[in-house]
Protein backbone atom coordinates (compact mmCIF):
# COMPACT_ATOMS: atom_id res chain seq x y z
CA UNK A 1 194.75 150.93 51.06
CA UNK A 2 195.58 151.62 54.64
CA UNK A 3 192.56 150.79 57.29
CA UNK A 4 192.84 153.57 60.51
CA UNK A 5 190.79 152.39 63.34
CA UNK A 6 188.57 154.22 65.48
CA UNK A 7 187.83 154.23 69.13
CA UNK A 8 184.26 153.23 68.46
CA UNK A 9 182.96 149.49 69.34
CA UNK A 10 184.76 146.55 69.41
CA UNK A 11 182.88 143.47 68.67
CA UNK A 12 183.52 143.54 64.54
CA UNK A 13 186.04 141.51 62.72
CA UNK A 14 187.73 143.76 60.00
CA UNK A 15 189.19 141.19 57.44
CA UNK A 16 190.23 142.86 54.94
CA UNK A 17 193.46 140.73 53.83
CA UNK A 18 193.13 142.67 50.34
CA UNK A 19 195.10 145.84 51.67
CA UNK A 20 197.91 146.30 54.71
CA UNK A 21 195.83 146.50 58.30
CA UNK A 22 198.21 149.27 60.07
CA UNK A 23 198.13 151.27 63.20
CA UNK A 24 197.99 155.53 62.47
CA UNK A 25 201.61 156.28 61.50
CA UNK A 26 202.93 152.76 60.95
CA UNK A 27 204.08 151.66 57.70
CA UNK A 28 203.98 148.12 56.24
CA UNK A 29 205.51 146.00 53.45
CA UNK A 30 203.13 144.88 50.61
CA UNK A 31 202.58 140.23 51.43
CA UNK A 32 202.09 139.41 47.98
CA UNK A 33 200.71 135.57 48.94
CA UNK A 34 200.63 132.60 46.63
CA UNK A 35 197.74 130.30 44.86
CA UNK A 36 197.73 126.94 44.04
CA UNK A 37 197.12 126.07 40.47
CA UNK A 38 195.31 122.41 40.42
CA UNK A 39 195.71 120.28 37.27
CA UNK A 40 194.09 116.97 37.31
CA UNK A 41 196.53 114.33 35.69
CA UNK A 42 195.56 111.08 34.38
CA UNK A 43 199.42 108.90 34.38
CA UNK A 44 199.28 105.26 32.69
CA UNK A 45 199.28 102.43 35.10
CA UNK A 46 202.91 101.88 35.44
CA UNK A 47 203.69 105.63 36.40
CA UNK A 48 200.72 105.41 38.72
CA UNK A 49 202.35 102.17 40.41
CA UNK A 50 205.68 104.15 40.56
CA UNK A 51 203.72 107.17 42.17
CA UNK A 52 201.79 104.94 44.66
CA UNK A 53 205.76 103.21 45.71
CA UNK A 54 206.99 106.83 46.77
CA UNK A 55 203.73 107.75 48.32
CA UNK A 56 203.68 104.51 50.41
CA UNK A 57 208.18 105.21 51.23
CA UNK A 58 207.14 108.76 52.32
CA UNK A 59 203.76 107.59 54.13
CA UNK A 60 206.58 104.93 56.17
CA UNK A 61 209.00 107.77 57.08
CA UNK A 62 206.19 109.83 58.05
CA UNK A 63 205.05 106.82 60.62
CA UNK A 64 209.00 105.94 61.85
CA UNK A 65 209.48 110.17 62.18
CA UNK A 66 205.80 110.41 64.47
CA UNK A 67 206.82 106.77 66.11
CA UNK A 68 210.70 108.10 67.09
CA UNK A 69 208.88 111.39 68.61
CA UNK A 70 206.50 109.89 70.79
CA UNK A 71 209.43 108.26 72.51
CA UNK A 72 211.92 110.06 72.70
CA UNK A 73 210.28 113.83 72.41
CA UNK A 74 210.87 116.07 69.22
CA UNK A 75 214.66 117.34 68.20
CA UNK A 76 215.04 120.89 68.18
CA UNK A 77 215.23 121.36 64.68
CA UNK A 78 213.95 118.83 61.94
CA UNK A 79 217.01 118.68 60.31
CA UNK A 80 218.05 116.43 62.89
CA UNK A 81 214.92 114.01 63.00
CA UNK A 82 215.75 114.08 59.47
CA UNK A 83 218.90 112.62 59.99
CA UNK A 84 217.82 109.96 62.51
CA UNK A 85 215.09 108.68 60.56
CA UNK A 86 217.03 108.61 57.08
CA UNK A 87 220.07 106.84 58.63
CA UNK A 88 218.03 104.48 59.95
CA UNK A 89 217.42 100.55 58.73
CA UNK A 90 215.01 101.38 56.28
CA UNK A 91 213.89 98.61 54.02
CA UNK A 92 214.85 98.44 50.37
CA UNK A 93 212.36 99.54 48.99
CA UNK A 94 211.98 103.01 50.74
CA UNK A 95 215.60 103.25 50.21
CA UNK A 96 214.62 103.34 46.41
CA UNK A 97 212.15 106.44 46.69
CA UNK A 98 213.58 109.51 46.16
CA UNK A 99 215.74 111.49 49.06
CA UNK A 100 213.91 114.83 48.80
CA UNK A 101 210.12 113.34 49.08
CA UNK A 102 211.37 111.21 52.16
CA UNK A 103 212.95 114.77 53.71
CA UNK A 104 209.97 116.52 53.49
CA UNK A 105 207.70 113.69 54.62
CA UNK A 106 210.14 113.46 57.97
CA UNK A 107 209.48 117.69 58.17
CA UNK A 108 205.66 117.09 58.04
CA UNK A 109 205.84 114.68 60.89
CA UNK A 110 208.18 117.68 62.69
CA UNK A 111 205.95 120.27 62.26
CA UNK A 112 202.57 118.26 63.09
CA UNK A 113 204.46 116.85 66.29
CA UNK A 114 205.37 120.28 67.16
CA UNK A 115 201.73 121.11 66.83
CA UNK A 116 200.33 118.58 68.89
CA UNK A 117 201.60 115.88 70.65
CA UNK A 118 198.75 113.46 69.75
CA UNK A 119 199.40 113.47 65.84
CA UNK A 120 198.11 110.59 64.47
CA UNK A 121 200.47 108.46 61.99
CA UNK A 122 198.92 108.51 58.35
CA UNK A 123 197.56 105.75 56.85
CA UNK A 124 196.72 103.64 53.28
CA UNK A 125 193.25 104.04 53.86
CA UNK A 126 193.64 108.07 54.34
CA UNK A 127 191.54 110.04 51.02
CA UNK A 128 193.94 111.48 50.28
CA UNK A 129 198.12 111.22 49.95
CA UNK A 130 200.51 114.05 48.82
CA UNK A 131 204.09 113.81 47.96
CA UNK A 132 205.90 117.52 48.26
CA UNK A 133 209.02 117.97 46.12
CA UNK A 134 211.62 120.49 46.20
CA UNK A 135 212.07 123.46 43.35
CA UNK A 136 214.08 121.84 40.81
CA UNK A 137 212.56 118.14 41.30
CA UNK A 138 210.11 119.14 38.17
CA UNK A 139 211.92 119.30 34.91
CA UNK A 140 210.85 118.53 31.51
CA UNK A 141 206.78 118.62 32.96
CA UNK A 142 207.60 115.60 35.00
CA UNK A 143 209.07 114.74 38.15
CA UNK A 144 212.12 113.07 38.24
CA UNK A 145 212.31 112.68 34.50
CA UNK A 146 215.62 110.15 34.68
CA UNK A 147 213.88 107.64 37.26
CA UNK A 148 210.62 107.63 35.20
CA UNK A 149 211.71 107.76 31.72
CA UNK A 150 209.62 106.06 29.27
CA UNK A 151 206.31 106.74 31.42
CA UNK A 152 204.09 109.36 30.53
CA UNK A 153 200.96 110.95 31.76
CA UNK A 154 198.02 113.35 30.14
CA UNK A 155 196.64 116.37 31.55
CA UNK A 156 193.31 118.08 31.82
CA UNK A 157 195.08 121.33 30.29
CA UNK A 158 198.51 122.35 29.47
CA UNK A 159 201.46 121.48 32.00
CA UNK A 160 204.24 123.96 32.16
CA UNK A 161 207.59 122.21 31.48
CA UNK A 162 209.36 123.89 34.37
CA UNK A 163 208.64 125.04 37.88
CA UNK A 164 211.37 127.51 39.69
CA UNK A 165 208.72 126.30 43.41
CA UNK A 166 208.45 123.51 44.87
CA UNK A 167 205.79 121.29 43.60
CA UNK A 168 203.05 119.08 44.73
CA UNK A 169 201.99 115.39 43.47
CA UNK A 170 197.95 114.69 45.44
CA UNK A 171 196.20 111.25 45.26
CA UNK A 172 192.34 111.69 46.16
CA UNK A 173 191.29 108.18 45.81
CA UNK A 174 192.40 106.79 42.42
CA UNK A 175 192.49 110.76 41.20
CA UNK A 176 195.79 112.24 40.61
CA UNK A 177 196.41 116.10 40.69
CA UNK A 178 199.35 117.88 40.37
CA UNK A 179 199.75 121.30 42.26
CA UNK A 180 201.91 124.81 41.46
CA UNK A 181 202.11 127.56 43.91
CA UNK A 182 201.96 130.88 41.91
CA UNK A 183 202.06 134.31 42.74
CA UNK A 184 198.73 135.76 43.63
CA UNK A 185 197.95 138.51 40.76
CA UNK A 186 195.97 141.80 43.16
CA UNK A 187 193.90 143.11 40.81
CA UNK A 188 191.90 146.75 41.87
CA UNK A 189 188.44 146.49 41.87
CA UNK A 190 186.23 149.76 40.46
CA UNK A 191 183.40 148.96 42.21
CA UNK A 192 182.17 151.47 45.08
CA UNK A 193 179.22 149.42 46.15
CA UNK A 194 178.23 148.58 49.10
CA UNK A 195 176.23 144.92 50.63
CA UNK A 196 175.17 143.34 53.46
CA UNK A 197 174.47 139.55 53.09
CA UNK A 198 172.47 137.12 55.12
CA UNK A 199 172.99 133.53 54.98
CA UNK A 200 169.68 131.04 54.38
CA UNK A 201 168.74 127.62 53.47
CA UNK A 202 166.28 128.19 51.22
CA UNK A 203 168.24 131.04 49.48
CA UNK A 204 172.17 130.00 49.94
CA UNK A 205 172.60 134.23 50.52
CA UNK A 206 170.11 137.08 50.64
CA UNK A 207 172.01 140.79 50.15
CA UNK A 208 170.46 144.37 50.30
CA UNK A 209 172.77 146.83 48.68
CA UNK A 210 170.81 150.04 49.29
CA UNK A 211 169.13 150.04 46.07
CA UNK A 212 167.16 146.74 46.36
CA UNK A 213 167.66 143.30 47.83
CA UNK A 214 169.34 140.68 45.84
CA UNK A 215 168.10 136.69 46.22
CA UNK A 216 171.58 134.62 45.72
CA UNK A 217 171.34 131.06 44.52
CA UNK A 218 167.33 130.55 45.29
CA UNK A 219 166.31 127.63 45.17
CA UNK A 220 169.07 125.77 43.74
CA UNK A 221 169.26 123.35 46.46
CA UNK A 222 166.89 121.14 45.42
CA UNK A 223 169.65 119.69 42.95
CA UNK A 224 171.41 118.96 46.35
CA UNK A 225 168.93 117.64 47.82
CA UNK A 226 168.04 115.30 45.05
CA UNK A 227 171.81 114.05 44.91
CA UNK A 228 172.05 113.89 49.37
CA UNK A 229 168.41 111.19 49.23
CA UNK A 230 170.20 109.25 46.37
CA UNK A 231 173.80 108.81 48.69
CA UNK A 232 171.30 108.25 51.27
CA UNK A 233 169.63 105.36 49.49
CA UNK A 234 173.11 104.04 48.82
CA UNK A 235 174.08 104.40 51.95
CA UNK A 236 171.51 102.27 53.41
CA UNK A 237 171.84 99.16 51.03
CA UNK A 238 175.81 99.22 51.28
CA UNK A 239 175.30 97.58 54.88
CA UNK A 240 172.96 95.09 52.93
CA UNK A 241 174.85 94.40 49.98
CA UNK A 242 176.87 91.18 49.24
CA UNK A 243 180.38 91.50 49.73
CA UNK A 244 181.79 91.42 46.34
CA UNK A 245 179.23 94.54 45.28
CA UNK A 246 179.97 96.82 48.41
CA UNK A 247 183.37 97.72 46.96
CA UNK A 248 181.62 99.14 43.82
CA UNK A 249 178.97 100.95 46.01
CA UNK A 250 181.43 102.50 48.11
CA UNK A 251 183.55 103.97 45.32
CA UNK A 252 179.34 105.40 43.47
CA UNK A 253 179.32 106.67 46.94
CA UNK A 254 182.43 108.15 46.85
CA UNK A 255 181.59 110.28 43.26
CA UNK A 256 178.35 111.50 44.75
CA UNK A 257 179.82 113.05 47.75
CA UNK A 258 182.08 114.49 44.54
CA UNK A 259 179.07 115.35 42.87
CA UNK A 260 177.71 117.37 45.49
CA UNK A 261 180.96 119.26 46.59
CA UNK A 262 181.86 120.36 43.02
CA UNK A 263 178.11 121.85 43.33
CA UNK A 264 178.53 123.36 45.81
CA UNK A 265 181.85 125.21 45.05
CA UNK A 266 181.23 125.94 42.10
CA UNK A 267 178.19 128.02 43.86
CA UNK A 268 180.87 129.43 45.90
CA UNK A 269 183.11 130.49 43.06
CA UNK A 270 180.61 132.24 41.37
CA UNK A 271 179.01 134.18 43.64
CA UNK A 272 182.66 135.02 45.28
CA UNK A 273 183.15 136.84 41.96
CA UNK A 274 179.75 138.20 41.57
CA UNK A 275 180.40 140.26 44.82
CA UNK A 276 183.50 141.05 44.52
CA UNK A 277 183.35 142.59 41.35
CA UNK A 278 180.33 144.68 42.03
CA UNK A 279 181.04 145.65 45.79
CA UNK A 280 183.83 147.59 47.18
CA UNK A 281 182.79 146.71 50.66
CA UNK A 282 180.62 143.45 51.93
CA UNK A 283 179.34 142.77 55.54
CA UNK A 284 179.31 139.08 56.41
CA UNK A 285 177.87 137.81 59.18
CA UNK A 286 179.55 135.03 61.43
CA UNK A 287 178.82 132.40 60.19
CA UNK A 288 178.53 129.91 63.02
CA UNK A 289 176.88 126.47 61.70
CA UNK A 290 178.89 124.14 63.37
CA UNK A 291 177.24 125.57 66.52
CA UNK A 292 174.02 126.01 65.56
CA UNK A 293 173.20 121.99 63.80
CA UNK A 294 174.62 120.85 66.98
CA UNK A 295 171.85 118.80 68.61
CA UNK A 296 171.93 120.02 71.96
CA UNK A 297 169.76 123.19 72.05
CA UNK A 298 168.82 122.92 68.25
CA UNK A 299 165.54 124.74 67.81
CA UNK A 300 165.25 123.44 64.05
CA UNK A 301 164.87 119.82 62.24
CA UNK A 302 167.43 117.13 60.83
CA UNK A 303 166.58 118.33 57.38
CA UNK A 304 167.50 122.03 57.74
CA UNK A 305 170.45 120.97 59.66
CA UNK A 306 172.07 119.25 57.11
CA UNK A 307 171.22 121.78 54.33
CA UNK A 308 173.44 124.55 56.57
CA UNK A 309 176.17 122.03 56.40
CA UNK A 310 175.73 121.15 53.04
CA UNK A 311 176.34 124.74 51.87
CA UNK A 312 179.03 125.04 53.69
CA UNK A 313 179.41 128.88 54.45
CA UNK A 314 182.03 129.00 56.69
CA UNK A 315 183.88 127.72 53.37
CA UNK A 316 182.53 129.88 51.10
CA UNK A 317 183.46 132.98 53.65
CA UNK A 318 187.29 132.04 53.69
CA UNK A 319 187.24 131.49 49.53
CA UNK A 320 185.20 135.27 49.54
CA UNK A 321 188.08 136.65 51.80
CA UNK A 322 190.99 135.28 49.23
CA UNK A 323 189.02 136.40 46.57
CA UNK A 324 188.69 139.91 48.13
CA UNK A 325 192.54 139.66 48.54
CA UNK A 326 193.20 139.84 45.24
CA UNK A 327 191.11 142.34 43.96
CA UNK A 328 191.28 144.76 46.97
CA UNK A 329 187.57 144.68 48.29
CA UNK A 330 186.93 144.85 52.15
CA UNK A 331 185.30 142.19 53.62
CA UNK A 332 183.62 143.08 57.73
CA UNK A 333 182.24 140.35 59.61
CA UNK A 334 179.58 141.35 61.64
CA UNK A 335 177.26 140.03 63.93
CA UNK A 336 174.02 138.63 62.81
CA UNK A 337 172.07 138.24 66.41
CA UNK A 338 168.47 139.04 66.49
CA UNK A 339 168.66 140.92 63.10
CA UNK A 340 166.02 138.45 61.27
CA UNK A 341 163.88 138.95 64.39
CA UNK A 342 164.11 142.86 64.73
CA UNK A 343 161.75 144.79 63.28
CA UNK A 344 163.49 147.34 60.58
CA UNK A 345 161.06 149.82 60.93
CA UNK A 346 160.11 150.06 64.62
CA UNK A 347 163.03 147.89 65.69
CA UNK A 348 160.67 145.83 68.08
CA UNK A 349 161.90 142.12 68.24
CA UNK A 350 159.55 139.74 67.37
CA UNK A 351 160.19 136.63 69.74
CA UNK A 352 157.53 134.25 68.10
CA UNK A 353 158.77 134.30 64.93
CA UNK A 354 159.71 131.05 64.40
CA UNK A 355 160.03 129.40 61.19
CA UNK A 356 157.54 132.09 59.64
CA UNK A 357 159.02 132.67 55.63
CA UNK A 358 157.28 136.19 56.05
CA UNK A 359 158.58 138.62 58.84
CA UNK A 360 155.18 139.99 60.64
CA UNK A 361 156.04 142.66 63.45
CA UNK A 362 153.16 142.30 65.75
CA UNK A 363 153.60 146.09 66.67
CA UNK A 364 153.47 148.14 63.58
CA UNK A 365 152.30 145.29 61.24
CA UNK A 366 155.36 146.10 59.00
CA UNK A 367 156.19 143.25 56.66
CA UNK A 368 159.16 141.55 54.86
CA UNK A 369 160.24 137.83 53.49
CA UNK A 370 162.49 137.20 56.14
CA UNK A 371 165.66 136.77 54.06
CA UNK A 372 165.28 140.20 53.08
CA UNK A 373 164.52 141.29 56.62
CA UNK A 374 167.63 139.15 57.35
CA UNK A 375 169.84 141.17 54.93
CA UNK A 376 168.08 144.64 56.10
CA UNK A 377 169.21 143.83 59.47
CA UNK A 378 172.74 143.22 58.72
CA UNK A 379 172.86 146.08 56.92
CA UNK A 380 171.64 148.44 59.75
CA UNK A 381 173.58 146.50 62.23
CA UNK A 382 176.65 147.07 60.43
CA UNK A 383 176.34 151.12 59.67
CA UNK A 384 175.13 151.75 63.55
CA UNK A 385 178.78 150.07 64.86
CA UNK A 386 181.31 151.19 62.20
CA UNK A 387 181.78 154.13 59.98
CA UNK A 388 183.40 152.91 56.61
CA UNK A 389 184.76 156.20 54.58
CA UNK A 390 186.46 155.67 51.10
CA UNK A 391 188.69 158.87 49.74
CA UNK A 392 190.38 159.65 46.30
CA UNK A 393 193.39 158.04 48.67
CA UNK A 394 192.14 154.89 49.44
CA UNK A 395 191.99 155.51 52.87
CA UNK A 396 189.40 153.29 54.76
CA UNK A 397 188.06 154.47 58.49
CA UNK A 398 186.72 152.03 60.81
CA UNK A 399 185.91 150.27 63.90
CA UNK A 400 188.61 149.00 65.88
CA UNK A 401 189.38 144.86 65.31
CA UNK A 402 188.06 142.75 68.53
CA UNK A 403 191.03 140.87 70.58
CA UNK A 404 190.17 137.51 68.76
CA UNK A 405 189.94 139.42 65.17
């Protein structure tokens, strides 16, 4: 699909990643990008011990590469820092990792210098810890096979036994998952609808796709909610509790906050393909939460704050654009400003509306829940700025992108 921009306005975000974004006349090469395939691994204690040695050599080179930078400034080129670091008097036992984990962990600290200056050195205590390996370092569905021999580990489903890509080895707690980058597979969708979407609270999205409006997720929060008070209540006797129980209230604490994010992306997952199966072309709004829970200037309570952040749309926009990369649906982001407040019939804007579930317009007494008014206005917003036209060529015609699209 080629997108050919208009000189119309200039204020909406075209992100469509699913097809090449091109000038008129300009040709570009097909980016087929990759996925990460995410296989949770459960290794016997001694490979786990082995693991946790490398993870803790890597986790020191990191430190000594971030250390040697902030005194001496970054090389030029991190094959160099490489060399400084690795030729160093490094104890024993991170002489006993592996060379290629303790390359790659000196190239992280490169490239997160280069990015900032104040890049923090990594710690035990982090979540999480991730050992990169090169393409080749995976052999026989293990890594290293010679230096672990005799150790073995299960998998939640079936491992491949080789892996031409470099590889990834992630520790989330005392959770081990192993990680393959693989070719994303662009699938075209049929769909040729059309739907604007509104984000909520009490309904996690509300669309209207020109036929009717469409309530996403309603009321599933309380589940949430029931799961946030109980980490809340857990929360609050932690500081209580007797030392030798805190460790085991930490680590409930730590599979409710779990609990509650596998919720919620599994929400995300499914609705991601729900829409992009059944639309050719969604308008998102911006979603903006961070900004609008922050306490200065908040116009709403502690409760509703936290159920923005909770369902985590911002998230669930950037999973929705990958998704609509692979199966060739547009996504526009469009600004959602005064369109819950705007009358869809009259388009007089109702400043007193408040918290009110039920739009009222207090000039032609036209009324609408106001998630659907919500989605209404999204969609009218959207068709007044940008003219979307899909031929038997795939060709797509729209606004222009803004300058920070």
């Amino acid at each position: 699909m080629t997108i050919t921009f208009l000189p119309n306005r200039n204020w909406l975000r075209i992100s469509s990643p699913s097809c090449t974004a091109s000038a008129v006349g300009s040709t570009d090469s097909e980016n087929t990008g990759l996925q990460s395939r995410k296989i949770r691994i459960y290794p016997e204690p001694a490979l786990a011990k082995v693991w946790k040695r490398w993870q803790a050599a890597c986790r020191y080179c990191y430190n000594q590469a971030i250390a040697y930078q902030r005194q001496h400034g970054a090389p030029k080129t991190a094959r160099k820092l490489r060399d400084i670091i690795l030729r160093s008097d490094l104890p024993g036992w991170v002489k006993d990792a592996p060379c290629h984990i303790k390359q790659n962990a000196v190239v992280e600290a490169w490239l997160a210098f280069r990015r900032s200056k104040d890049a923090r050195f990594r710690s035990v205590r982090d979540r999480s810890h991730t050992l990169q390996f090169n393409a080749g370092n995976f052999r026989n569905g293990t890594w290293y096979p010679k230096l672990t021999r005799g150790l073995a580990f299960r998998a939640s489903e079936e491992m491949p036994r080789e892996w031409a890509r470099g590889t990834e080895l992630m520790r989330v707690k005392d959770r081990w998952y192993a990680i393959f980058p693989e070719p994303v597979n662009e699938q075209c969708s049929l769909a040729k609808g059309v739907i604007a979407l509104d984000p909520g609270v009490r309904s996690f999205l509300t669309g209207f796709d020109g036929a009717g409006f469409v309530d996403i997720a309603k009321g599933d929060f309380g589940r949430i909610v029931r799961l946030c008070y109980h980490l809340d209540d857990l929360q609050s006797r932690l500081s209580k509790a007797p030392r030798p129980k805190r460790r085991r209230m930490r680590q409930a604490a730590f599979r409710l906050r779990e609990r509650i994010r596998n919720l919620v992306d599994e929400c995300h997952r499914k609705v991601a393909a729900f829409l992009t199966d059944n639309y050719r072309l969604i308008f998102l709004p911006t979603f903006e939460s961070a900004q609008m829970v922050a306490k200065a200037g908040r116009k709403f309570g502690s409760k509703t704050a936290r159920a923005m952040l909770t369902w985590a749309h911002y998230r669930f926009k950037q999973f929705l654009k990958f998704q609509a990369k692979k199966k060739n649906v547009v996504v526009v982001e469009v600004s959602e400003a005064y369109t819950s407040k705007t009358c869809t019939k009259c388009g007089h804007i109702h400043t007193k509306l408040g918290g009110a579930k039920v739009f009222r317009c207090p000039k032609c007494n036209h009324r609408l829940p106001r998630d659907w008014q919500g989605a209404l206005g999204v969609m009218l917003r959207a068709l007044q700025d940008t003219a979307i036209l899909f031929s038997s060529g795939q060709d797509a015609i729209a606004a222009p992108l803004s300058d920070n699209a």
